[in-house]
C-alpha atoms as a PDB file:
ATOM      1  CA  UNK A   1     -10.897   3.657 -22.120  1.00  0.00           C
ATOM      2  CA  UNK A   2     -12.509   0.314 -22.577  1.00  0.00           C
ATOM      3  CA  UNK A   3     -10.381  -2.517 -23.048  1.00  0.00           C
ATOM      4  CA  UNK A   4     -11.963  -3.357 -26.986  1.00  0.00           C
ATOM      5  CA  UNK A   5     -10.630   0.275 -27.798  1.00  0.00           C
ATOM      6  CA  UNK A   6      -7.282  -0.312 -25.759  1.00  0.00           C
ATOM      7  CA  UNK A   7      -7.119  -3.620 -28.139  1.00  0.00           C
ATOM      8  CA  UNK A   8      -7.944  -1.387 -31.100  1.00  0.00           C
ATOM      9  CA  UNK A   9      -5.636   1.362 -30.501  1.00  0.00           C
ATOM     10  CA  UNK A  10      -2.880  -0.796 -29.950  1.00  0.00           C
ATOM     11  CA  UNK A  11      -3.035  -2.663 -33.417  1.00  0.00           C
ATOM     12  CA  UNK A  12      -3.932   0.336 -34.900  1.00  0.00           C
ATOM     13  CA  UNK A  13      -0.405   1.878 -33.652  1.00  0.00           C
ATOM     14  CA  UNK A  14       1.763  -1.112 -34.462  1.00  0.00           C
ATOM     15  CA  UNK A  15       0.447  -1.263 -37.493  1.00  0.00           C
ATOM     16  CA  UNK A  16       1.355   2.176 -38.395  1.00  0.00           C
ATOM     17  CA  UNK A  17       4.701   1.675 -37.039  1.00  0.00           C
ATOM     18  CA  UNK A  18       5.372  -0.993 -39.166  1.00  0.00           C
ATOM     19  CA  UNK A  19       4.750   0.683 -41.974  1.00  0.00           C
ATOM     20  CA  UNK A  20       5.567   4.215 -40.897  1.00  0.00           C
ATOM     21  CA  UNK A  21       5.293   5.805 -44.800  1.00  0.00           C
ATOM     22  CA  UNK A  22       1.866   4.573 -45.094  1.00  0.00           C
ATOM     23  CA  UNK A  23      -1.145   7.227 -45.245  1.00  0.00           C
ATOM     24  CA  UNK A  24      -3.606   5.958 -42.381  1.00  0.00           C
ATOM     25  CA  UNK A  25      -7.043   5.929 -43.773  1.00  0.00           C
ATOM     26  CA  UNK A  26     -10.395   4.858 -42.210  1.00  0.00           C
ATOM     27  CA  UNK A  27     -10.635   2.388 -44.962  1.00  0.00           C
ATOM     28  CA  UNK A  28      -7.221   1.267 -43.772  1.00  0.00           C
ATOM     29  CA  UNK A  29      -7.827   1.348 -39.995  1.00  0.00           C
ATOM     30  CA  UNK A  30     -11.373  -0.810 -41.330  1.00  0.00           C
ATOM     31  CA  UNK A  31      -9.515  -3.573 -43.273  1.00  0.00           C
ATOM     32  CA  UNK A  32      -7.098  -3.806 -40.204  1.00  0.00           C
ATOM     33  CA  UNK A  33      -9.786  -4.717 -37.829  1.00  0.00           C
ATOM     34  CA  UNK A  34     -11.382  -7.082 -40.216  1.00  0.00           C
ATOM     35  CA  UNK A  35      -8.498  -9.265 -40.024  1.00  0.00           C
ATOM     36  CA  UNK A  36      -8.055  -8.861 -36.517  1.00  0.00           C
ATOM     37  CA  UNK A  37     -11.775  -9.993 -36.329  1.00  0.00           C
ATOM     38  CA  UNK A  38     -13.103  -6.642 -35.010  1.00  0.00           C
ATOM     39  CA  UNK A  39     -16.261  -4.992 -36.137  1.00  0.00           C
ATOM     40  CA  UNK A  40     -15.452  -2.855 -38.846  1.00  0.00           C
ATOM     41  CA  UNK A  41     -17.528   0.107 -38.729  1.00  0.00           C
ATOM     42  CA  UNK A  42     -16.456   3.174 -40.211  1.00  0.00           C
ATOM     43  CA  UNK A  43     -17.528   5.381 -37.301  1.00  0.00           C
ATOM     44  CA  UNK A  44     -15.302   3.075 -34.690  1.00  0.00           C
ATOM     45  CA  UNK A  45     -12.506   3.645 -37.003  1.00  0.00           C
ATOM     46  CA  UNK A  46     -12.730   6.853 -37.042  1.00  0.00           C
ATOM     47  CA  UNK A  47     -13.284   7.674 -33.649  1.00  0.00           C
ATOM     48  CA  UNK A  48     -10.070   5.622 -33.047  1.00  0.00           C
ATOM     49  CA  UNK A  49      -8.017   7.514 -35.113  1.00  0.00           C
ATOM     50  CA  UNK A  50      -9.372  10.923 -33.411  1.00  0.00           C
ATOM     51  CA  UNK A  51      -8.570   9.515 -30.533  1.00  0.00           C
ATOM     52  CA  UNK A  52      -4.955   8.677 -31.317  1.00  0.00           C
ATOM     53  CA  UNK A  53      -4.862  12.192 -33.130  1.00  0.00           C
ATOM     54  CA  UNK A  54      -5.731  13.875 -29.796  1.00  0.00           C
ATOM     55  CA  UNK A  55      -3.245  11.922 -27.930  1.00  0.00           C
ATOM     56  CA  UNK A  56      -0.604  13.383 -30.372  1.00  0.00           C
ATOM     57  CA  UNK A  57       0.262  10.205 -31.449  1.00  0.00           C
ATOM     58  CA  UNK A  58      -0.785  10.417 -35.203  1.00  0.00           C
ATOM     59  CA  UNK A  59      -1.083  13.545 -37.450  1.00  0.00           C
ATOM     60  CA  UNK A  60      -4.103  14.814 -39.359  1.00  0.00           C
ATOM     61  CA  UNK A  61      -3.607  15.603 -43.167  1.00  0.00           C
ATOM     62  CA  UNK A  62      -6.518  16.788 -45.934  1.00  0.00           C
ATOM     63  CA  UNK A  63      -9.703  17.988 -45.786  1.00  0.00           C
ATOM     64  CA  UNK A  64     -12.321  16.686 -43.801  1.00  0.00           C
ATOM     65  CA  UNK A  65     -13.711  14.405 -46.366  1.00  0.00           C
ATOM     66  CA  UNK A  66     -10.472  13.113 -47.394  1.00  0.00           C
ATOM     67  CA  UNK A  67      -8.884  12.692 -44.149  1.00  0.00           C
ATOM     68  CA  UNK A  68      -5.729  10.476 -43.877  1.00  0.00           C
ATOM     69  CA  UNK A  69      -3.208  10.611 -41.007  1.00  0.00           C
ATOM     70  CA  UNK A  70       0.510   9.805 -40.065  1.00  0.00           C
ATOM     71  CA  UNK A  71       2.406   8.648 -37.072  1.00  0.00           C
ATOM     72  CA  UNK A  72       3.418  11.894 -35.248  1.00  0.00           C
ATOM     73  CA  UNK A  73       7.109  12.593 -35.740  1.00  0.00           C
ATOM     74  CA  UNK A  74       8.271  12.254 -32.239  1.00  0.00           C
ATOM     75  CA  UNK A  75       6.537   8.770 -32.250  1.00  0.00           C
ATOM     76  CA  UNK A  76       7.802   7.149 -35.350  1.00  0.00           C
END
């Protein structure tokens, strides 16, 4: 893991934790890293929350197309 995607994955999970009830959506994860002045791109953001999804760390929920994911229960 590169240290940009260590960065990423890190706000990514704080911000779900502080706002555990929220659905986490690419468009989410994108506006995130916009304000953290990280390049947005959907496929980054995605990836990311794959990656966290593998990890066990956050839940997938929906169908493909409209994908949105949670923090895992044992991590929230």
């Amino acid at each position: 893991m590169t240290s940009n995607q260590a960065r990423r994955l890190t706000a990514l999970l704080i911000d779900a934790h502080h706002n555990p009830r929220a659905q986490i959506t690419t468009g989410r994860v994108m506006g995130l890293y916009q304000q953290l002045g990280i390049a947005p791109k959907r496929a980054t953001a995605r990836g990311d929350l794959k990656a966290l999804a593998r990890l066990g760390l956050l839940t997938e929920h929906g169908p493909r197309h409209r994908r949105c994911y949670a923090l895992s229960p044992a991590h929230s």
